[in-house]
C-alpha atoms as a PDB file:
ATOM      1  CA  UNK A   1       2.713 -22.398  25.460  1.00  0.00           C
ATOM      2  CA  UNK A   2      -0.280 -20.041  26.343  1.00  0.00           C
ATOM      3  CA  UNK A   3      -2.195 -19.854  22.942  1.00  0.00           C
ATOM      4  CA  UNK A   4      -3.880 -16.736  22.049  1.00  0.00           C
ATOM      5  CA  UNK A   5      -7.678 -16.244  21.657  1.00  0.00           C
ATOM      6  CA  UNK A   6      -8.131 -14.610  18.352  1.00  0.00           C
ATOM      7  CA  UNK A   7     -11.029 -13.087  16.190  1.00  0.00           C
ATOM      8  CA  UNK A   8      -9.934 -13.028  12.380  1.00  0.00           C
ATOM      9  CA  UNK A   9     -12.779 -11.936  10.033  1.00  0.00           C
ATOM     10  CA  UNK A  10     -12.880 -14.465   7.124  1.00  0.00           C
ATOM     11  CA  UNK A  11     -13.515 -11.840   4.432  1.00  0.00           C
ATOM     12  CA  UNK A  12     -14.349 -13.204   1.125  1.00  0.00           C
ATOM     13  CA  UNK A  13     -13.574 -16.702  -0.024  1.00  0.00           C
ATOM     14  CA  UNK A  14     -11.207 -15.089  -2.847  1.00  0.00           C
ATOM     15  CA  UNK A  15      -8.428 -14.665   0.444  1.00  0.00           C
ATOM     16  CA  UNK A  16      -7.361 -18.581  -0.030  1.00  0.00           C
ATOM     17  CA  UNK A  17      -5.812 -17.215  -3.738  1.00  0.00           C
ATOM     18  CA  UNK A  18      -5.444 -13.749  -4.010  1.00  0.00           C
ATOM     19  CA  UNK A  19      -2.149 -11.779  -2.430  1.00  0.00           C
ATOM     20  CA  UNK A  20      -3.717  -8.752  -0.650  1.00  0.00           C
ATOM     21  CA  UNK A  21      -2.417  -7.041   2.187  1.00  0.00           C
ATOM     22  CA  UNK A  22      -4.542  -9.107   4.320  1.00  0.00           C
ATOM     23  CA  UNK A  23      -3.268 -12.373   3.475  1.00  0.00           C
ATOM     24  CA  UNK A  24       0.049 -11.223   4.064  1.00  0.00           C
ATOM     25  CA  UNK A  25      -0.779 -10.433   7.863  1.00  0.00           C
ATOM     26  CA  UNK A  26      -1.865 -13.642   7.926  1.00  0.00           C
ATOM     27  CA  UNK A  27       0.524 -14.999   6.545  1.00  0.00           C
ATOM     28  CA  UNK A  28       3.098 -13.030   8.632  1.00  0.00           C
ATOM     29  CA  UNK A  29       1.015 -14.027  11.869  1.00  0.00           C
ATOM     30  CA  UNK A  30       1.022 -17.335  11.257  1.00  0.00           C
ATOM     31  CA  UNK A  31       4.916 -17.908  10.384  1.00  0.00           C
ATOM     32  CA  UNK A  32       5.357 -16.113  13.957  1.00  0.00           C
ATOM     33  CA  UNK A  33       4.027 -20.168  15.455  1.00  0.00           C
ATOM     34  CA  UNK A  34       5.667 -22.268  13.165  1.00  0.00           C
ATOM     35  CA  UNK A  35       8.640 -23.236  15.091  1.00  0.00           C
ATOM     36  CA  UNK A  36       8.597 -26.303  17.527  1.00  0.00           C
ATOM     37  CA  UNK A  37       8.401 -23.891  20.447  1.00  0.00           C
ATOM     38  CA  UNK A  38       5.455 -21.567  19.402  1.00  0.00           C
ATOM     39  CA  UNK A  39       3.284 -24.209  17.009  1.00  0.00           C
ATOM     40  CA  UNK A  40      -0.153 -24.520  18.615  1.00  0.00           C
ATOM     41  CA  UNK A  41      -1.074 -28.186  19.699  1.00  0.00           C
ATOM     42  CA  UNK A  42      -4.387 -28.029  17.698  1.00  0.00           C
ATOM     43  CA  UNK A  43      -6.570 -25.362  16.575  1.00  0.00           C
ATOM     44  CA  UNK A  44     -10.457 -24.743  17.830  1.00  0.00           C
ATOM     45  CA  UNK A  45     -12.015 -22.791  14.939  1.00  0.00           C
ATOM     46  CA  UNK A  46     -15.619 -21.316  15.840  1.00  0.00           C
ATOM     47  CA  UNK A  47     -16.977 -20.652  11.980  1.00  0.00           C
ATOM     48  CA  UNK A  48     -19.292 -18.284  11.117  1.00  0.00           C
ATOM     49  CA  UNK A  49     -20.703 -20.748   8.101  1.00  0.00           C
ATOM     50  CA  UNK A  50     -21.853 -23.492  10.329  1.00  0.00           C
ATOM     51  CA  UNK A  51     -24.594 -22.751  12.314  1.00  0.00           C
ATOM     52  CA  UNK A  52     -26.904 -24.760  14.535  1.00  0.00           C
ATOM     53  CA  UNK A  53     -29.274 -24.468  17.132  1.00  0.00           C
ATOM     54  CA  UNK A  54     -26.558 -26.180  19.860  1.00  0.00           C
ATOM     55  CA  UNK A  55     -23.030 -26.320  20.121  1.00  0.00           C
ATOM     56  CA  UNK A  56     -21.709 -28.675  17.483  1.00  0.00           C
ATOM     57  CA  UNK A  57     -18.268 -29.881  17.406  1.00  0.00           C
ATOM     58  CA  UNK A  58     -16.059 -32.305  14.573  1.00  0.00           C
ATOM     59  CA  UNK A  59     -15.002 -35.067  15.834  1.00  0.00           C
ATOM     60  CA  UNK A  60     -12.207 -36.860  13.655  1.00  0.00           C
ATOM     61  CA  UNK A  61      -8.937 -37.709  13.632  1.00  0.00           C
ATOM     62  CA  UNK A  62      -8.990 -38.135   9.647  1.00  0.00           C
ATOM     63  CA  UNK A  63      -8.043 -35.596   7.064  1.00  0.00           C
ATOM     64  CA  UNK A  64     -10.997 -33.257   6.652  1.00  0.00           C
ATOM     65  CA  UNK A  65     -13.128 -32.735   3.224  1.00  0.00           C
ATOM     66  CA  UNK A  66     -12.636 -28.868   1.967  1.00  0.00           C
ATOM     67  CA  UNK A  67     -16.326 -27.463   1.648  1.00  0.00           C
ATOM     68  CA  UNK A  68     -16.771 -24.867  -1.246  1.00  0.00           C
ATOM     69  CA  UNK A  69     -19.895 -23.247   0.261  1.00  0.00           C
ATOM     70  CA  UNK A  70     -19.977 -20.541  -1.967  1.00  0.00           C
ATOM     71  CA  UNK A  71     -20.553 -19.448  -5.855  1.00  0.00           C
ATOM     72  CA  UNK A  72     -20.001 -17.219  -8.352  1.00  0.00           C
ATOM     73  CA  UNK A  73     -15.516 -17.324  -7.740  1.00  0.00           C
ATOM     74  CA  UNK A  74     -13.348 -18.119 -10.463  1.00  0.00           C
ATOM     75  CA  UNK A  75     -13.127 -22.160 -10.995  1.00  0.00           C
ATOM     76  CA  UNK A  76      -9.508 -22.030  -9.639  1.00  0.00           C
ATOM     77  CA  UNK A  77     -10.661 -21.554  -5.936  1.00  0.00           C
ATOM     78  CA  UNK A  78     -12.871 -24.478  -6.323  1.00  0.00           C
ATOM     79  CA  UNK A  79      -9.837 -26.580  -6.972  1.00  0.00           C
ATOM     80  CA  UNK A  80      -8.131 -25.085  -4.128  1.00  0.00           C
ATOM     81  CA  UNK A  81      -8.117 -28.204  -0.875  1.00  0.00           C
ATOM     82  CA  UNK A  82      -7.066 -27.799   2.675  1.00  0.00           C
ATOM     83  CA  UNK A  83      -6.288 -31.808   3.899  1.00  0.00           C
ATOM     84  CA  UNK A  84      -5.808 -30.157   7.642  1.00  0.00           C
ATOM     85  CA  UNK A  85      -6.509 -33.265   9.911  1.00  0.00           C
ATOM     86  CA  UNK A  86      -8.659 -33.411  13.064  1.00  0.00           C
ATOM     87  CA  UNK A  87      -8.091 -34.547  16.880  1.00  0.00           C
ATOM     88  CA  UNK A  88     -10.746 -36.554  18.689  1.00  0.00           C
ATOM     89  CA  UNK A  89      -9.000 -35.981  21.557  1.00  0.00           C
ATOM     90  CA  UNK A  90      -8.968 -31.866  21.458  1.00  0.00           C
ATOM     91  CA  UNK A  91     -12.868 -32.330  20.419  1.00  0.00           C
ATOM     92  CA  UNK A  92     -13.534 -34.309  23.388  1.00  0.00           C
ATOM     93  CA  UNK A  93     -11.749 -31.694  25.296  1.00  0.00           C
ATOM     94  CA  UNK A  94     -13.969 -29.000  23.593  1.00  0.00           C
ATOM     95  CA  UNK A  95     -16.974 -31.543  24.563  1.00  0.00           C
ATOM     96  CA  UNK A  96     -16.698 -31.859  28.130  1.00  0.00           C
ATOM     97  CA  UNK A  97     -15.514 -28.464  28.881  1.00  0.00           C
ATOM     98  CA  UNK A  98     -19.014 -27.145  27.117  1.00  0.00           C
ATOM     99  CA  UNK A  99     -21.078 -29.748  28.495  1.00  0.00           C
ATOM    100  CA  UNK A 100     -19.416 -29.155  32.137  1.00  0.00           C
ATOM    101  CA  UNK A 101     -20.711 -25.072  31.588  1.00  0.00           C
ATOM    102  CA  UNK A 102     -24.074 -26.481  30.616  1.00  0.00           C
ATOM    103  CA  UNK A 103     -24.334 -26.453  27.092  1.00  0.00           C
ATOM    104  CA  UNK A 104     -26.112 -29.431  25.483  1.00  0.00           C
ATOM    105  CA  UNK A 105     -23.099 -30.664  22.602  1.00  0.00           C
ATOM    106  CA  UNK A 106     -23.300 -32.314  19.662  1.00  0.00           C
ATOM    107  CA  UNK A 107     -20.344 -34.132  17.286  1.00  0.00           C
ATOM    108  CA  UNK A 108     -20.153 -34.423  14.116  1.00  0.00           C
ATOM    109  CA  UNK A 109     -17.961 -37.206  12.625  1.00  0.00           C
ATOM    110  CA  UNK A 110     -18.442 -36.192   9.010  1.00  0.00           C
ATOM    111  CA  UNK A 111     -18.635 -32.394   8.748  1.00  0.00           C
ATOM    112  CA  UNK A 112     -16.017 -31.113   6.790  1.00  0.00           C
ATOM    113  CA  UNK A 113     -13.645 -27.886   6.651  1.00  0.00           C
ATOM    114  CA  UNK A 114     -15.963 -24.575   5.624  1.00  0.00           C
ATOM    115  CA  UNK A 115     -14.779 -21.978   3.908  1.00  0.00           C
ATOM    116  CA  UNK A 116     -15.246 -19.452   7.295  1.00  0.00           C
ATOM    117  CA  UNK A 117     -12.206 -22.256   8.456  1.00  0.00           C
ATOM    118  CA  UNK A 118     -10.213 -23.284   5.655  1.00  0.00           C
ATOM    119  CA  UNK A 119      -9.457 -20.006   3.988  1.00  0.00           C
ATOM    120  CA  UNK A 120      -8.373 -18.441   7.118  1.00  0.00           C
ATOM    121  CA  UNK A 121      -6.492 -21.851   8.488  1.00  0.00           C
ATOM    122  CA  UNK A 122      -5.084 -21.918   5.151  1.00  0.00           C
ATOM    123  CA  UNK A 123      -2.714 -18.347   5.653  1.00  0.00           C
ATOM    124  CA  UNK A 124      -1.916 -19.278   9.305  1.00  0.00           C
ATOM    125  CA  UNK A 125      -1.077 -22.841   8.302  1.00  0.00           C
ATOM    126  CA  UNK A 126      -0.095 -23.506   4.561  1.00  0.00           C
ATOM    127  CA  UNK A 127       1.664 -26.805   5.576  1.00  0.00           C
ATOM    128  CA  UNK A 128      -2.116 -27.927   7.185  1.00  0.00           C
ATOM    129  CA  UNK A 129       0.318 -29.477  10.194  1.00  0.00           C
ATOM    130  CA  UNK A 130      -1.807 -28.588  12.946  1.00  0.00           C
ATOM    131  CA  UNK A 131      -4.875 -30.344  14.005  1.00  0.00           C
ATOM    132  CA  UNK A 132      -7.922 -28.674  13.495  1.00  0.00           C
ATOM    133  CA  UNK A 133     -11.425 -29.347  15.927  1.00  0.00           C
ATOM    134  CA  UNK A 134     -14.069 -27.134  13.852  1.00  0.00           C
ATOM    135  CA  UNK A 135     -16.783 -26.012  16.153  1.00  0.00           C
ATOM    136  CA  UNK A 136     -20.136 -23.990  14.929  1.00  0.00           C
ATOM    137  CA  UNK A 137     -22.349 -20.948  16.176  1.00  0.00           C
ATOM    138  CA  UNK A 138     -25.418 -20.661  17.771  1.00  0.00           C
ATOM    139  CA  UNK A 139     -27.168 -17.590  16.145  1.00  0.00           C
ATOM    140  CA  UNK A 140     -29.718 -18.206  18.281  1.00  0.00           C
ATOM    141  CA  UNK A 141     -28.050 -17.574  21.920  1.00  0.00           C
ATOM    142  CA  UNK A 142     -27.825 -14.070  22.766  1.00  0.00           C
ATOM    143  CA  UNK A 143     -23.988 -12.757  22.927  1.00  0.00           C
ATOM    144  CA  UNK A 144     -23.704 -13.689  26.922  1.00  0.00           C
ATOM    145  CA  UNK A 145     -24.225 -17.119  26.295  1.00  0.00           C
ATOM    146  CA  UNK A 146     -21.727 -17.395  23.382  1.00  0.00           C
ATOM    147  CA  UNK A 147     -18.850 -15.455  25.726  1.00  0.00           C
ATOM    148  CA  UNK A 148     -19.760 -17.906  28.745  1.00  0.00           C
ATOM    149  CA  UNK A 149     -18.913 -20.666  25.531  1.00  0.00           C
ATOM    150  CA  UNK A 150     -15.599 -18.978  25.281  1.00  0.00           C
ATOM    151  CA  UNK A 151     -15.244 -18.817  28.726  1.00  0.00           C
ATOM    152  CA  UNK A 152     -15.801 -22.492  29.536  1.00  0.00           C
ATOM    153  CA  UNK A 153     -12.646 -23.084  26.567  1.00  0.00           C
ATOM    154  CA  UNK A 154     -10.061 -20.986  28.325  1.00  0.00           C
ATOM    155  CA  UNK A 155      -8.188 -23.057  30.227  1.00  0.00           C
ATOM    156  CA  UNK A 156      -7.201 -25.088  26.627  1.00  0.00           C
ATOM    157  CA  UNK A 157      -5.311 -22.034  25.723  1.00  0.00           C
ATOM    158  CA  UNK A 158      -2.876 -23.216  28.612  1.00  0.00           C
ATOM    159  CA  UNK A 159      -2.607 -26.665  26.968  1.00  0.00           C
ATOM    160  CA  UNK A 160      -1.404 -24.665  23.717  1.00  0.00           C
ATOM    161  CA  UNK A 161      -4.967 -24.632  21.666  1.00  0.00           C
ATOM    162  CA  UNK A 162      -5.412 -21.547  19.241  1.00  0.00           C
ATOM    163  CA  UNK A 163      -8.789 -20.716  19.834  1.00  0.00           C
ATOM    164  CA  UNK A 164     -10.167 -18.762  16.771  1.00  0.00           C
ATOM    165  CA  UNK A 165     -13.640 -16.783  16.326  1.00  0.00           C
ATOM    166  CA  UNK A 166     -13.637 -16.608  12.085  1.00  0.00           C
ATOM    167  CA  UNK A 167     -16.541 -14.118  11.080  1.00  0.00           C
ATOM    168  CA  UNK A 168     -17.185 -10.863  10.586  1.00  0.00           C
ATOM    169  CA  UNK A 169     -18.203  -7.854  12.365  1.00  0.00           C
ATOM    170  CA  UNK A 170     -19.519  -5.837   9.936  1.00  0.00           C
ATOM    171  CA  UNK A 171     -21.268  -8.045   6.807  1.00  0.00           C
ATOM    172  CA  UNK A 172     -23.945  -7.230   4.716  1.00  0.00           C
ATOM    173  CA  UNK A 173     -23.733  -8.612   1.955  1.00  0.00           C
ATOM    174  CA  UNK A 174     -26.522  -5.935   0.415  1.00  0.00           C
ATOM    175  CA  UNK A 175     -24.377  -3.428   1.210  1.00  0.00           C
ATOM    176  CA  UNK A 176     -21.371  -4.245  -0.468  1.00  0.00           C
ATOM    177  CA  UNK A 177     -19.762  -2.557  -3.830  1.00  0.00           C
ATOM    178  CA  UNK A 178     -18.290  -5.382  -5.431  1.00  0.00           C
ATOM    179  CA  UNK A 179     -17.071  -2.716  -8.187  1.00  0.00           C
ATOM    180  CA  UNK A 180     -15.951  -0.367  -6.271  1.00  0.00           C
ATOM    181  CA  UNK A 181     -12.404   0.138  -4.520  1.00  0.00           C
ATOM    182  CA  UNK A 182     -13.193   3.298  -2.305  1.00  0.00           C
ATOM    183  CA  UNK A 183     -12.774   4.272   1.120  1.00  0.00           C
ATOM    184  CA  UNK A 184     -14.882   2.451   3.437  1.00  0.00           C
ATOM    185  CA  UNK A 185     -18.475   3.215   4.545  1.00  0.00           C
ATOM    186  CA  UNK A 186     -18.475   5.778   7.387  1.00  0.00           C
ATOM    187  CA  UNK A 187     -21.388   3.945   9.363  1.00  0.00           C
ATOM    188  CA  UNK A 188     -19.047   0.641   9.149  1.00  0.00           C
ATOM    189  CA  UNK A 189     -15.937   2.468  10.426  1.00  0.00           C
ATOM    190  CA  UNK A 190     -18.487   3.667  12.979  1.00  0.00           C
ATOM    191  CA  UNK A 191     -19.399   0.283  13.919  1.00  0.00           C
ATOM    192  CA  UNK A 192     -16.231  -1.228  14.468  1.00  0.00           C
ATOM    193  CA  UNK A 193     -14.843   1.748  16.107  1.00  0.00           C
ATOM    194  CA  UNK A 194     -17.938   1.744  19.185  1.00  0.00           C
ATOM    195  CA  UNK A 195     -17.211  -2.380  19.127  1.00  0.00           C
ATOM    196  CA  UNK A 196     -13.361  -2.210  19.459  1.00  0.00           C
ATOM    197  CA  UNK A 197     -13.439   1.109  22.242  1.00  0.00           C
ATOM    198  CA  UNK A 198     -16.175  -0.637  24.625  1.00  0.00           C
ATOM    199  CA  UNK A 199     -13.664  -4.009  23.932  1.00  0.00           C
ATOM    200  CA  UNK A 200     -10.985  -2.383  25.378  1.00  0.00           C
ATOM    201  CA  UNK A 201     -12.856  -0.787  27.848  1.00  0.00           C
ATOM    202  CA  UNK A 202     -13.957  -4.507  28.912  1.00  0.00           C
ATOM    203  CA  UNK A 203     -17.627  -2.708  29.039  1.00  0.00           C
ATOM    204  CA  UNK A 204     -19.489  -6.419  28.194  1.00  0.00           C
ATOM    205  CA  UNK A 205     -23.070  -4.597  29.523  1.00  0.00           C
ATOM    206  CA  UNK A 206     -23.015  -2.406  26.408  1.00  0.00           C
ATOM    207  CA  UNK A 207     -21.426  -4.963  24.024  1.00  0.00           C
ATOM    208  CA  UNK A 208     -24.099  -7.732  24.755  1.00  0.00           C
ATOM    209  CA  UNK A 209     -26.667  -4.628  24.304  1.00  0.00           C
ATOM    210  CA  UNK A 210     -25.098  -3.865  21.267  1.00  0.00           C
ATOM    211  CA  UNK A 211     -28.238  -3.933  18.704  1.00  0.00           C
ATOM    212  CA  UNK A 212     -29.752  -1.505  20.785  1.00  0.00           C
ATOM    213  CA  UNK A 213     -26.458   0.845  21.664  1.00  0.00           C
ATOM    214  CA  UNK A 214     -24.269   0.214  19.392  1.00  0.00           C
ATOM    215  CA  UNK A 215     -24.354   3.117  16.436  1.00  0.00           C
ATOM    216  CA  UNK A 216     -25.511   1.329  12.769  1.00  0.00           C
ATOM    217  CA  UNK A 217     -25.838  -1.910  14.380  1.00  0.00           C
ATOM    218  CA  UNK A 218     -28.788  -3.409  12.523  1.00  0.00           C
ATOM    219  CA  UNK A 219     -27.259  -2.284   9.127  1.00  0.00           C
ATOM    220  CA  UNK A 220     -23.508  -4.070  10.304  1.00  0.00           C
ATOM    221  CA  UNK A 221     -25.211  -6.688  11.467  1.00  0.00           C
ATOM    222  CA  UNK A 222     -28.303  -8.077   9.849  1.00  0.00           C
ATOM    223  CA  UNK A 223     -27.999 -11.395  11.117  1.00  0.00           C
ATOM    224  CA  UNK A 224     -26.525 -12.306  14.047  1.00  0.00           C
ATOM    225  CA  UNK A 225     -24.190 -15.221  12.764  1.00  0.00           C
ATOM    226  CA  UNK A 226     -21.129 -13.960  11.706  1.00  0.00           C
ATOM    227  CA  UNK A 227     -20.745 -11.572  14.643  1.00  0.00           C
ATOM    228  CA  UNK A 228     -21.076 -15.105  17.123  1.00  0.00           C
ATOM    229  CA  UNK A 229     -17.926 -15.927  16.784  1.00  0.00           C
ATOM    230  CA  UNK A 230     -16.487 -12.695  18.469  1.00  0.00           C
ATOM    231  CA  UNK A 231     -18.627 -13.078  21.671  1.00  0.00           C
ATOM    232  CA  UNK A 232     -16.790 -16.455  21.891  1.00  0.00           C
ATOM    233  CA  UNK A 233     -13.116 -15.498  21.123  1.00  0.00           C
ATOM    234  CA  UNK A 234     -13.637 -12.546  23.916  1.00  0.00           C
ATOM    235  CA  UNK A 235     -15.074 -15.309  26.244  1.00  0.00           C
ATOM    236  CA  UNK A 236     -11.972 -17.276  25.995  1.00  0.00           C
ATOM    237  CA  UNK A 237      -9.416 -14.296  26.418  1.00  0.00           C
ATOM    238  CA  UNK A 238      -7.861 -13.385  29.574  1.00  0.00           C
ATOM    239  CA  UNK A 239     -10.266 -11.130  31.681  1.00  0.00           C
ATOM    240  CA  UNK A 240      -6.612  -9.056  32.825  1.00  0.00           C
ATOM    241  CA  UNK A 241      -4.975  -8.235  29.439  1.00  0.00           C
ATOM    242  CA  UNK A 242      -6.134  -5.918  27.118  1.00  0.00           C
ATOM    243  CA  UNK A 243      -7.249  -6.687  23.980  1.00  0.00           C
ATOM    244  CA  UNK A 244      -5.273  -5.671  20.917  1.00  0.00           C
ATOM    245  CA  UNK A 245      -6.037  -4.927  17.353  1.00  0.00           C
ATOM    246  CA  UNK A 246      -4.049  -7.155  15.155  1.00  0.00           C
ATOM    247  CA  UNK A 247      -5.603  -5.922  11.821  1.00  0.00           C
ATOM    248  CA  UNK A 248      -8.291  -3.317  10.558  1.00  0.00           C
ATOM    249  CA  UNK A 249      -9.157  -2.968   6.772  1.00  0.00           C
ATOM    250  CA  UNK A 250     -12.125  -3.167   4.416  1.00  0.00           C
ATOM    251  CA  UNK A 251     -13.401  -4.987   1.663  1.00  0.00           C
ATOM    252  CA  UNK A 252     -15.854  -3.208  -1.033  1.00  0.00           C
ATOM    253  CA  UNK A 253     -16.845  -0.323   1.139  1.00  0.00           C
ATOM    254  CA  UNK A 254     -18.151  -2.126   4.126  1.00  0.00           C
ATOM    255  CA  UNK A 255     -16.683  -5.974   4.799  1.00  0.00           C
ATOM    256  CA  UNK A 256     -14.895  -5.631   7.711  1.00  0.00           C
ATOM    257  CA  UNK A 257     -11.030  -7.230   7.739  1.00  0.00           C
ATOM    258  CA  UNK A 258     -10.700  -7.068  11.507  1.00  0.00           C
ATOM    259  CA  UNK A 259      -7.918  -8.985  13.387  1.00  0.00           C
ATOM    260  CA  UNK A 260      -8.209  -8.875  17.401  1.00  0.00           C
ATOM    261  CA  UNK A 261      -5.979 -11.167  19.923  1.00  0.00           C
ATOM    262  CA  UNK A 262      -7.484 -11.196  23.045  1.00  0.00           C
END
């Protein structure tokens, strides 16, 4: 099996429990790998909710500990638990590959599942049957360095490892109307639309320049984290194919619910 490269935007936390549209296309898109044939070997998730200032990777082949790294949410999502277990040997996979491309790498025996992971992991996989290696973002490298991290994972996708960017591309939390359920922001839809045309387009020179090109991209993206993980899911797809969009939607006027398979 040849195992996609995928950027899923995480959207809110309330996606483990509520039954939206969106968690229905995941749902539906993760059914579609469940048999023997298509079920990825492990999973690589890149979340947007651990960050650090080198490549981090867990390391364990235990059942993972569900982080609720977030507040506010009705007590039943607290309750909620993901016991997904890991696979030393896919993180040591993830190790060398990253240290071979020159990245300095860190593991981390004890880190548990995020919610940028587990609510996303949770729709693909209900059964948590697949191994999970959870890997963080660098906010700090600029968006070359975090496709070269993609880049330097590719060849797993041969040895049937879903490789998944969870983020965001357009969050701000400031922006958001929590109250509201309009149509969505015109400057967001403006975002996404320059991002997913110069993605298709395979035009990397203006996507790495994107804070400076890219129309509305301070107010999209106000910090650089949860945007990382899409630099490193186009780094690991396949430089001949062309990207497609899975999923497009938003969240409150302005949270981006954007699907891509590279």
């Amino acid at each position: 099996m040849n195992a996609p490269a995928l950027f899923i935007a995480h959207g809110s936390p309330m996606l483990a429990i509520e039954d939206d549209a969106y968690a229905a296309f995941l749902t539906r898109l993760g059914a579609s790998w469940r048999d023997a044939a298509q079920k990825p070997r492990a999973v690589v998730v890149f979340t947007a909710h651990w960050t650090t200032r080198h490549p981090a990777v867990s390391m364990t082949d235990g059942p993972y500990e569900t982080i609720h790294d977030f507040y506010g949410f009705p007590e039943a999502l607290y309750e909620v638990t993901y016991p997904a277990r890991g696979s030393k040997a896919v993180a040591e996979r993830v190790r060398t590959s990253l240290a071979a491309a020159g990245f300095p790498v860190s593991v981390d025996p004890a880190r548990g599942l995020d919610h940028g992971a587990w609510v996303v992991l949770r729709r693909l996989f209900p059964a948590a049957d697949v191994p999970v290696v959870q890997a963080s973002v660098v906010p700090g490298y600029a968006p070359e360095q975090l496709f070269r991290i993609g880049e330097a994972l590719r060849p797993l996708r041969r040895e049937g490892v879903l490789l998944i960017g969870s983020g965001g591309t357009v969050h701000n939390l400031m922006s958001l109307r929590w109250t509201e359920a309009e149509e969505a922001e015109a400057w967001a839809v403006a975002f996404d639309d320059w991002l997913l045309e110069k993605t298709i387009r395979r035009d990397v020179a203006a996507l790495f320049d994107y804070r400076r090109t890219a129309p509305h991209a301070l107010r999209a993206v106000p910090t650089p984290e949860h945007l990382a993980p899409y630099w490193i899911a186009l780094g690991a797809g396949l430089p001949d194919q062309t990207p497609e969009v899975l999923y497009r939607d938003y969240q409150y006027g302005s949270l981006s619910l954007l699907a891509v398979a590279f």
